[in-house]
C-alpha atoms as a PDB file:
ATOM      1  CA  UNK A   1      21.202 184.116-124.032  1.00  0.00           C
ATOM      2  CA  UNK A   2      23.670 185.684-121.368  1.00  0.00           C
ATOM      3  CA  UNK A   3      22.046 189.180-120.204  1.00  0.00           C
ATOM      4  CA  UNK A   4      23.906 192.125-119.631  1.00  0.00           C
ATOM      5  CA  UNK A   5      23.926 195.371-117.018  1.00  0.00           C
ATOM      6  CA  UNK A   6      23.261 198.732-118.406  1.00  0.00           C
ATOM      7  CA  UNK A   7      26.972 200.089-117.798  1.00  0.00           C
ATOM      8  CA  UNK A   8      28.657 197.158-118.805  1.00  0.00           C
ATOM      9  CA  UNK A   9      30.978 197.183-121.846  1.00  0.00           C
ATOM     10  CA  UNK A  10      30.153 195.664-124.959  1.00  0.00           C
ATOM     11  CA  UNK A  11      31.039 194.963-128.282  1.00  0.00           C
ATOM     12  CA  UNK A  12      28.418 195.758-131.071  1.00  0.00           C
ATOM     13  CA  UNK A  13      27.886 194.949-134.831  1.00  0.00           C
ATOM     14  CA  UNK A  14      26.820 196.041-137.270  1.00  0.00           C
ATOM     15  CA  UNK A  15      27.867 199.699-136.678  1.00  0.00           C
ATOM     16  CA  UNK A  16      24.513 201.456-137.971  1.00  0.00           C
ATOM     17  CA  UNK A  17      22.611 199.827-134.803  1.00  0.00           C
ATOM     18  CA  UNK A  18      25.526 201.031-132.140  1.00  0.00           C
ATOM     19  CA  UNK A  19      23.739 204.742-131.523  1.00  0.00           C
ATOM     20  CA  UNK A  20      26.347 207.354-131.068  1.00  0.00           C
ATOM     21  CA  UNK A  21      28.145 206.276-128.789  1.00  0.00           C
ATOM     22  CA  UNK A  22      29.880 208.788-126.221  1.00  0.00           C
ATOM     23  CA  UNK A  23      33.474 209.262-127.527  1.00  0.00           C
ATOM     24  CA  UNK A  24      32.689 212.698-128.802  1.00  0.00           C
ATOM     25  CA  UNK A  25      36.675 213.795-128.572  1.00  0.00           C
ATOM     26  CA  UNK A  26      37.528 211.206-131.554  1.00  0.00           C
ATOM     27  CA  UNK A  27      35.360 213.562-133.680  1.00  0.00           C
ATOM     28  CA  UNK A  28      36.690 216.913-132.570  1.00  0.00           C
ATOM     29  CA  UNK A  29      39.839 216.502-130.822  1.00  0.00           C
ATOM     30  CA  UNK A  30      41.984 215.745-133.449  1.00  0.00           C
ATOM     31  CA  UNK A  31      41.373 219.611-135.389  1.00  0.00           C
ATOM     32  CA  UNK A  32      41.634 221.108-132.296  1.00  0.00           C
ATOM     33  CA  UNK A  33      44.813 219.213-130.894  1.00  0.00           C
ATOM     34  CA  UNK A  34      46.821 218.052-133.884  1.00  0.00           C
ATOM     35  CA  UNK A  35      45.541 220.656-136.534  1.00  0.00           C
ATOM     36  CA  UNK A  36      45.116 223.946-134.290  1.00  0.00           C
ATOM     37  CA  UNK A  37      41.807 224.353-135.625  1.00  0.00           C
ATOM     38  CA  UNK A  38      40.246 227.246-133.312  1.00  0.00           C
ATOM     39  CA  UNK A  39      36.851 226.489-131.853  1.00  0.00           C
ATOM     40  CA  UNK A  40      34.426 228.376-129.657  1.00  0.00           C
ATOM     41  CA  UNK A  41      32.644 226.087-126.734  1.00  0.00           C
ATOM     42  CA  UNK A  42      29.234 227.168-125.260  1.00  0.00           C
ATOM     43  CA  UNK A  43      28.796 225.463-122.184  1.00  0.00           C
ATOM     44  CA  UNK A  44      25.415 226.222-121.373  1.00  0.00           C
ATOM     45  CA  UNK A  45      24.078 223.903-124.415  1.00  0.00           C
ATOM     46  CA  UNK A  46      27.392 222.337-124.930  1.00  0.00           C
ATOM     47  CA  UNK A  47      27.440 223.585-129.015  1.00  0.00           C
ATOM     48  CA  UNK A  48      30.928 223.636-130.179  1.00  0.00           C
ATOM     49  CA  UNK A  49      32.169 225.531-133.424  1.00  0.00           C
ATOM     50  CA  UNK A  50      35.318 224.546-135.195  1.00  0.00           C
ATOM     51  CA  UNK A  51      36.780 226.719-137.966  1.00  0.00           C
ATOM     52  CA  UNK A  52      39.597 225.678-140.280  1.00  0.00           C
ATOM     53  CA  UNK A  53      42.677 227.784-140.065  1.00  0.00           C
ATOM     54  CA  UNK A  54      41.840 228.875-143.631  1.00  0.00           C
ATOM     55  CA  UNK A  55      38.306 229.882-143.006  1.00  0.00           C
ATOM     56  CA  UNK A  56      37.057 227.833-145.970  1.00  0.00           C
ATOM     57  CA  UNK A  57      35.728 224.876-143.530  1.00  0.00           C
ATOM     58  CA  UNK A  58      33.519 224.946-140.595  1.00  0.00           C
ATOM     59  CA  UNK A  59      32.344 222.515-137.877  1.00  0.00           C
ATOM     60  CA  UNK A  60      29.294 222.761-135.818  1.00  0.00           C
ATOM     61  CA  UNK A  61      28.244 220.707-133.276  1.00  0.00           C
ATOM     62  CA  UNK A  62      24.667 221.698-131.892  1.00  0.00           C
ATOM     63  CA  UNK A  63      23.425 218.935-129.292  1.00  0.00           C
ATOM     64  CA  UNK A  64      20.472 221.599-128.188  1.00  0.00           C
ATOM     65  CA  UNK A  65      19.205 221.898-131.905  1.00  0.00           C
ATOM     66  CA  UNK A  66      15.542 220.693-131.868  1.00  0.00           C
ATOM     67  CA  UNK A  67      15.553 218.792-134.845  1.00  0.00           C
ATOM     68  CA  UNK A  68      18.338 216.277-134.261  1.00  0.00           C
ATOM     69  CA  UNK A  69      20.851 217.355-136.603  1.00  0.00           C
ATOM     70  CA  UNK A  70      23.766 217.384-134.414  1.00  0.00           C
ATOM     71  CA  UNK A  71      26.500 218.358-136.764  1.00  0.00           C
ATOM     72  CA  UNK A  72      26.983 220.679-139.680  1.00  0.00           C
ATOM     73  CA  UNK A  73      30.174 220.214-141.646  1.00  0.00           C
ATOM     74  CA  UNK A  74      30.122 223.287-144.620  1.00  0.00           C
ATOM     75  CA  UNK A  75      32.574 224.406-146.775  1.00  0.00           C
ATOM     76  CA  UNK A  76      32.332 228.017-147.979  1.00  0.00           C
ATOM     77  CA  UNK A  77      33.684 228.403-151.639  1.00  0.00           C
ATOM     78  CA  UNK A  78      32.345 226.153-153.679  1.00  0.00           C
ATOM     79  CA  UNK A  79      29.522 225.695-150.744  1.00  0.00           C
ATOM     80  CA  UNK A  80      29.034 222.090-149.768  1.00  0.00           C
ATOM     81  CA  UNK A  81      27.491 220.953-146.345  1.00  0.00           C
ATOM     82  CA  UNK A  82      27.250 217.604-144.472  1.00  0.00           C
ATOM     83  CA  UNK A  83      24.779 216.874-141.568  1.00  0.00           C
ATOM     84  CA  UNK A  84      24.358 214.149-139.159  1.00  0.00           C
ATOM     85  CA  UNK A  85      21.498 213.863-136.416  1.00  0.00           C
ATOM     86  CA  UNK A  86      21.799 212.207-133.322  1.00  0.00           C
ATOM     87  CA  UNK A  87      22.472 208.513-133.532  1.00  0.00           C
ATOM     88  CA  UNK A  88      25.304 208.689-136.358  1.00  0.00           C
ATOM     89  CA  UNK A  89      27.680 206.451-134.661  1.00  0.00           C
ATOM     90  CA  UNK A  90      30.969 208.167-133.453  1.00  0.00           C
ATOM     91  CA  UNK A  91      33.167 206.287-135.626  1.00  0.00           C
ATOM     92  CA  UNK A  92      31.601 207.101-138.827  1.00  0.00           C
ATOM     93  CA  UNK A  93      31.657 210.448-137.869  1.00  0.00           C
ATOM     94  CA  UNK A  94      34.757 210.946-136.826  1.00  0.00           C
ATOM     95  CA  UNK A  95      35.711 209.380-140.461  1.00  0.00           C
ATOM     96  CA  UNK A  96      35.039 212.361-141.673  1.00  0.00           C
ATOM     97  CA  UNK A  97      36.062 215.071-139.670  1.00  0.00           C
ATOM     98  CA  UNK A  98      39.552 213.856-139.159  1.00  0.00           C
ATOM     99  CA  UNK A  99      40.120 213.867-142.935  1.00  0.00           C
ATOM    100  CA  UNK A 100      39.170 217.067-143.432  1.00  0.00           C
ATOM    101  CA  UNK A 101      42.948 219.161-142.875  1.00  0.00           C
ATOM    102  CA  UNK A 102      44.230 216.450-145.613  1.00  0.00           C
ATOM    103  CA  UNK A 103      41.583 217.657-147.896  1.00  0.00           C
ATOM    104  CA  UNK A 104      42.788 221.094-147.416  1.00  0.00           C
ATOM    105  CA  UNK A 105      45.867 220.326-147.685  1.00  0.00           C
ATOM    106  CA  UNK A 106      47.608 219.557-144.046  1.00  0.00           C
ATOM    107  CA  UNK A 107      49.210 216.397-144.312  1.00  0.00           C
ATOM    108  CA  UNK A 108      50.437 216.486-141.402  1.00  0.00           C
ATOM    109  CA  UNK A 109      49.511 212.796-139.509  1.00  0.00           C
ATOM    110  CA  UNK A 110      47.862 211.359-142.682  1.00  0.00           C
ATOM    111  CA  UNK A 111      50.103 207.968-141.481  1.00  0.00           C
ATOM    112  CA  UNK A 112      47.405 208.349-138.816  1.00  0.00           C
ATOM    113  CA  UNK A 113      44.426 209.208-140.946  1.00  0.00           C
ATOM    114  CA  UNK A 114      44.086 206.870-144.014  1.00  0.00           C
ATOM    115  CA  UNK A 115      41.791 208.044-146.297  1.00  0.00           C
ATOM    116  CA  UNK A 116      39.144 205.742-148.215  1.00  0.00           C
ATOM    117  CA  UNK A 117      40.423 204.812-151.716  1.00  0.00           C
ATOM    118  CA  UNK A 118      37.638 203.053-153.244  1.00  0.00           C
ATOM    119  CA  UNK A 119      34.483 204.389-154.312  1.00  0.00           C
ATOM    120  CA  UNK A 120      31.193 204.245-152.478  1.00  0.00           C
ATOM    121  CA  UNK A 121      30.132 201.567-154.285  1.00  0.00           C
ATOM    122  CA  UNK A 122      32.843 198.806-154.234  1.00  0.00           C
ATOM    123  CA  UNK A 123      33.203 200.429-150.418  1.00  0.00           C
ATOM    124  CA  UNK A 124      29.482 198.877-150.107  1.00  0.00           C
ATOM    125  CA  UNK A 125      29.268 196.034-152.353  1.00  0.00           C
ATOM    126  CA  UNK A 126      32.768 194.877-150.726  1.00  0.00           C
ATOM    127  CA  UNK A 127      30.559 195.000-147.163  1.00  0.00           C
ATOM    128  CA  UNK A 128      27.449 192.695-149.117  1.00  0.00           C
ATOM    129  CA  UNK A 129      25.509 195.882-148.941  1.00  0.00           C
ATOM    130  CA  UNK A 130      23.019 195.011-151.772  1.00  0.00           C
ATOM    131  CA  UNK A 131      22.206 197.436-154.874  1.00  0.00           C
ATOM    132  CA  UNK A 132      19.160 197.859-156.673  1.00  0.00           C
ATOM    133  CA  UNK A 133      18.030 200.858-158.651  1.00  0.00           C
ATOM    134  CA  UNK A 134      15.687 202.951-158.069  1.00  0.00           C
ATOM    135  CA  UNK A 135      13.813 205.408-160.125  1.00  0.00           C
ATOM    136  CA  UNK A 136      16.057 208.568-159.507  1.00  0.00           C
ATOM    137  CA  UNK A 137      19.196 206.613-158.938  1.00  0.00           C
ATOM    138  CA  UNK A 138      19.899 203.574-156.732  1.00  0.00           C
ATOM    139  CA  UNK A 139      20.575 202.410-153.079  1.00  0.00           C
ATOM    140  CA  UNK A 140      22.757 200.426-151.131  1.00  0.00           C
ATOM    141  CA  UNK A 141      20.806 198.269-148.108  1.00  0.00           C
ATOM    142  CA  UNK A 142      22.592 196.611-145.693  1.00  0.00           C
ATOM    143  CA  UNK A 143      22.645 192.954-144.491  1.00  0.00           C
ATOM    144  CA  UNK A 144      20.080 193.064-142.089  1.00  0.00           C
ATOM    145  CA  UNK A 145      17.518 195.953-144.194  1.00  0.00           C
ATOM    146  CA  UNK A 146      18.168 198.994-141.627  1.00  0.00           C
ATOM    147  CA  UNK A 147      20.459 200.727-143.196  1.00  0.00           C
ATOM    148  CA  UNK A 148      20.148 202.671-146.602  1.00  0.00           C
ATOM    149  CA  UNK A 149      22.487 204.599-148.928  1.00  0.00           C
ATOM    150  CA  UNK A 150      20.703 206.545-151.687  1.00  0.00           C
ATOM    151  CA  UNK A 151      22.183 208.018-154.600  1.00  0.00           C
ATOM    152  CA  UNK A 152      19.806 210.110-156.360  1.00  0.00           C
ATOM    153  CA  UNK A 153      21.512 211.800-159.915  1.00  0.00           C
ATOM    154  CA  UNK A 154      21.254 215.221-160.424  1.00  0.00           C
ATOM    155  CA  UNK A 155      19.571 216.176-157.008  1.00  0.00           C
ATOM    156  CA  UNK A 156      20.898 218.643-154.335  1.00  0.00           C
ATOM    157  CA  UNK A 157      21.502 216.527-152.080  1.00  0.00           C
ATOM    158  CA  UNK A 158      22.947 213.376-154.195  1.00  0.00           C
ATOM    159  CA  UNK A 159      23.637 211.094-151.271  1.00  0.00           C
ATOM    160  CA  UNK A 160      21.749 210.282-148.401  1.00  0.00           C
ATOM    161  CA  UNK A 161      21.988 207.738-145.526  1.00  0.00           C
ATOM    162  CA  UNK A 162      18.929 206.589-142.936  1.00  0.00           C
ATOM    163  CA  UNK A 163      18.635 204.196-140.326  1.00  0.00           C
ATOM    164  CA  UNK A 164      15.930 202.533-138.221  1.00  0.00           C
ATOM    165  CA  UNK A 165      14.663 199.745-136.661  1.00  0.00           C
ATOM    166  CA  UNK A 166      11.394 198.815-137.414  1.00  0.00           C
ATOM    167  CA  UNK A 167      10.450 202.317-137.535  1.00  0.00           C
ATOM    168  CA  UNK A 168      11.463 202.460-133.243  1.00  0.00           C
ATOM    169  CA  UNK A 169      11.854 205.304-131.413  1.00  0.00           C
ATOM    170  CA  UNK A 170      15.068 206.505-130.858  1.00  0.00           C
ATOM    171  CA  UNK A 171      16.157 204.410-134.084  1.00  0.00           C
ATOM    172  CA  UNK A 172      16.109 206.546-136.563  1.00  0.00           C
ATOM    173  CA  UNK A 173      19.223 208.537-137.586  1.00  0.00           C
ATOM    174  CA  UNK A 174      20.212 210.288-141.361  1.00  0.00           C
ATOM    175  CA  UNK A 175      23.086 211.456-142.875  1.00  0.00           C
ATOM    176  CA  UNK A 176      23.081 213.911-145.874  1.00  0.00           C
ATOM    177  CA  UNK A 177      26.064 214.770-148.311  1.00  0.00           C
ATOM    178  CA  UNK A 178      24.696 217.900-150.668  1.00  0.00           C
ATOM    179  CA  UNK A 179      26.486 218.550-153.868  1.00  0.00           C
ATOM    180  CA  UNK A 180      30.037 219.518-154.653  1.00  0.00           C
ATOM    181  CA  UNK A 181      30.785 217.320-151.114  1.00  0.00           C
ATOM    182  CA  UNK A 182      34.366 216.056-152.017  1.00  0.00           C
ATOM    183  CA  UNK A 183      33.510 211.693-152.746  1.00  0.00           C
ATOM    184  CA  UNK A 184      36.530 210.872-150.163  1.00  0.00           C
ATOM    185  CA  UNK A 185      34.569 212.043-147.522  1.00  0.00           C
ATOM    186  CA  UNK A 186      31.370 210.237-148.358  1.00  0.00           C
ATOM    187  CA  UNK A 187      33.801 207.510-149.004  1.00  0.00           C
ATOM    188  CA  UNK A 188      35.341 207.851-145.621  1.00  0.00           C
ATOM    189  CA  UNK A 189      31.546 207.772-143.684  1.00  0.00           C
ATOM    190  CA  UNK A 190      29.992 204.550-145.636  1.00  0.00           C
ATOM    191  CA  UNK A 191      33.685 202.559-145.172  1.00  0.00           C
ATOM    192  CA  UNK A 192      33.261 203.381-141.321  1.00  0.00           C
ATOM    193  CA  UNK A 193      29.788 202.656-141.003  1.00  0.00           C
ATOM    194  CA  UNK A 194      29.852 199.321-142.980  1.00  0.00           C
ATOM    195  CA  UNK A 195      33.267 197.899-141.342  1.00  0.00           C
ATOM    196  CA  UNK A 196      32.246 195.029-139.950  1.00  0.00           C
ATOM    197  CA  UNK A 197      34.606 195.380-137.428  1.00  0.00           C
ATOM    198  CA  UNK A 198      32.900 195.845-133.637  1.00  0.00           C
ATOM    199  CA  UNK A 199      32.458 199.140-131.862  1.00  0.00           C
ATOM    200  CA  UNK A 200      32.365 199.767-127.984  1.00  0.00           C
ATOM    201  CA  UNK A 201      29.780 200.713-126.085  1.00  0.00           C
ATOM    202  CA  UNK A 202      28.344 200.637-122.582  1.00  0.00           C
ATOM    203  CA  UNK A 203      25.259 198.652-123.455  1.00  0.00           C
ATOM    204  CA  UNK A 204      22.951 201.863-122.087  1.00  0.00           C
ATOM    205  CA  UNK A 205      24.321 203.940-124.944  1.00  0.00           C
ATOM    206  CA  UNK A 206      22.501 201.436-127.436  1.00  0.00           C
ATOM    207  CA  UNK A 207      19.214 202.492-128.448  1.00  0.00           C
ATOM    208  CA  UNK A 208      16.761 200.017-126.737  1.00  0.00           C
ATOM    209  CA  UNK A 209      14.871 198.835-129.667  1.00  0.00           C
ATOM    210  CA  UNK A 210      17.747 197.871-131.660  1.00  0.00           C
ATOM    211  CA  UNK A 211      19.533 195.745-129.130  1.00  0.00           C
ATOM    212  CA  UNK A 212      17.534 192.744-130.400  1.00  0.00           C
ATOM    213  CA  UNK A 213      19.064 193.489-133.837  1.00  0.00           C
ATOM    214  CA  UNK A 214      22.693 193.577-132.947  1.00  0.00           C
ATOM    215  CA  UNK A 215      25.301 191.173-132.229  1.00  0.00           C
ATOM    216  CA  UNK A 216      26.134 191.893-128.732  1.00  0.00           C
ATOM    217  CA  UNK A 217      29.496 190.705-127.126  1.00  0.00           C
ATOM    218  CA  UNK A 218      31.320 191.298-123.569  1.00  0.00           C
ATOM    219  CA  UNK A 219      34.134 193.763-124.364  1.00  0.00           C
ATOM    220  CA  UNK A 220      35.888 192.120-121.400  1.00  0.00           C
ATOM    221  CA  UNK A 221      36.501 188.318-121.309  1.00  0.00           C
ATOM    222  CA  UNK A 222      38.819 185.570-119.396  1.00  0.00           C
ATOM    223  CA  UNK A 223      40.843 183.588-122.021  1.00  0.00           C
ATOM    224  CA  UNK A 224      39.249 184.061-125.433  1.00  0.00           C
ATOM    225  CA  UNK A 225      39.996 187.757-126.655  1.00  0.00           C
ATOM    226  CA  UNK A 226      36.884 189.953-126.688  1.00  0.00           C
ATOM    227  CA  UNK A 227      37.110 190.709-130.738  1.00  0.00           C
ATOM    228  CA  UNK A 228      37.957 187.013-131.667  1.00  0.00           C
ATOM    229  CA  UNK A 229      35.087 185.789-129.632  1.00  0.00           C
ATOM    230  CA  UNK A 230      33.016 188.532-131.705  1.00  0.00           C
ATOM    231  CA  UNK A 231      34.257 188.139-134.699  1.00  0.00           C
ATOM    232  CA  UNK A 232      33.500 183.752-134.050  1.00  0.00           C
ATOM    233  CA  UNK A 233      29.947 184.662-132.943  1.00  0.00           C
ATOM    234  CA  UNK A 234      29.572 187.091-136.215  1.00  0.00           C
ATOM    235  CA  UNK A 235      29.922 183.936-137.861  1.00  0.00           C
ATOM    236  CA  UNK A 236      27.733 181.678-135.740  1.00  0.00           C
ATOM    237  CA  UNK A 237      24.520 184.061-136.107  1.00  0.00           C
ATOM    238  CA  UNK A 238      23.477 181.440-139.028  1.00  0.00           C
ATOM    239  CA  UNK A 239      23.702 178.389-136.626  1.00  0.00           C
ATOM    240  CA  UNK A 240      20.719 176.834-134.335  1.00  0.00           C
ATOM    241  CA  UNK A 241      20.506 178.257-131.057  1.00  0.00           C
ATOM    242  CA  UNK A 242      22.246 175.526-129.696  1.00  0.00           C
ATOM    243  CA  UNK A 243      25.219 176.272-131.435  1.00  0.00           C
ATOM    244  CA  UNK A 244      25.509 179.967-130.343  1.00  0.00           C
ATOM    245  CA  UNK A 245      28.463 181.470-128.675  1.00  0.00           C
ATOM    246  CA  UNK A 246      28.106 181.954-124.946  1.00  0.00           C
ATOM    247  CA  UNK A 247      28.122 185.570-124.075  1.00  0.00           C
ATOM    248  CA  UNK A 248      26.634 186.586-126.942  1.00  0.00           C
ATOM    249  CA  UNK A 249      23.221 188.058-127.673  1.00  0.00           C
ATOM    250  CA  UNK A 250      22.178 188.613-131.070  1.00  0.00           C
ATOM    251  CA  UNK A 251      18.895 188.944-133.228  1.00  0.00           C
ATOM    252  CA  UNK A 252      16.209 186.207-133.744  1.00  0.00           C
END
């Protein structure tokens, strides 16, 4: 196993075990600088409200609010809300709120912003999520067993999403979709989250504990490109230590 500094750049899979991540722009700069969504920031706690020109939509990002819910997404008429705490990763995030002005709408740079066309569930099954029912609904778990998507029929909050890592500290992040939330959106988060495709990070931002979960990779490399070598290692994780890729640090 080749070790790594704390603000070196890496490449991590699966998503759900990334942590946040620090590219907070990708979720709010595109309302602000392609839509002209007006926004309020309060630099003394660093909370930042975004309204839709229409009013109908708003965006809160609270990283002082004790409970960990970072972001509120609501809509006002019907009323529909969307929360993520701390550790939602970035990209999934950002899923979201950059398809909001097409839901209302503003299809201006939708070339840019594809929206999710499958349902939830192929979106999952397609990723080898696994189903199995449960007594108000069913779930989705992912590969590894960290990562949950609940559907629970005729509930508030129909759709849920939690994470952690063998119940660690600093592991555990949620996601919750209440009714009347428009399914492209949910669609949007769980194709984001479960894209096995890697995401960046300096390996600090990764929560501790789940570091021996993930597939770690150098974002950097001489020769092989960084993606193909962890996209080659993705597929090595089955093989005897022997047979790993060099540079890569992954799971037991």
């Amino acid at each position: 196993m080749t070790g790594f500094a704390s603000n070196d750049l890496v490449l991590v899979s699966p998503r759900h075990l990334a942590g946040t991540g620090t590219k907070l722009d990708d979720a709010i700069g595109p309302l602000i600088h392609l839509f002209g969504w007006p926004y309020e920031h309060t630099l003394s706690t660093g909370r930042i409200s975004i309204d839709s020109p229409c009013r109908s939509v708003f965006l809160d990002f609270a990283p002082d609010r004790q409970d960990g819910k970072w972001w509120t997404i609501a809509h006002h008429e019907p009323y529909w809300q969307i929360q993520f705490s701390r550790q939602v990763p970035l990209e999934a995030v950002a899923a979201v709120t950059q398809a909001l002005p097409q839901l209302l709408g503003d299809r201006r740079h939708a070339d840019r912003i594809p929206l999710a066309t499958e349902p939830v569930a192929t979106i999952a099954t397609g990723s080898d999520w696994t189903w199995q029912a449960t007594a108000a609904g069913g779930e989705w778990v992912s590969p590894d067993g960290h990562c949950t998507v609940q559907h629970t029929t005729d509930a508030d909050v129909p759709w849920t999403v939690s994470h952690s890592v063998y119940d660690g500290f600093d592991t555990h992040w949620s996601a919750s979709f209440t009714r009347n939330v428009p399914e492209p959106l949910i669609a949007q988060f769980v194709s984001h989250l479960s894209d096995t495709t890697p995401v960046e990070r300096q390996l600090s931002e990764i929560p501790a504990l789940a570091t021996s979960s993930a597939l770690i990779t150098p974002a950097r490399s001489d020769g092989v490109a960084p993606h193909a070598l962890h996209a080659a290692a993705q597929i090595g994780r089955a093989l005897p230590e022997t047979s790993r890729i060099p540079g890569s640090r992954r799971s037991p």
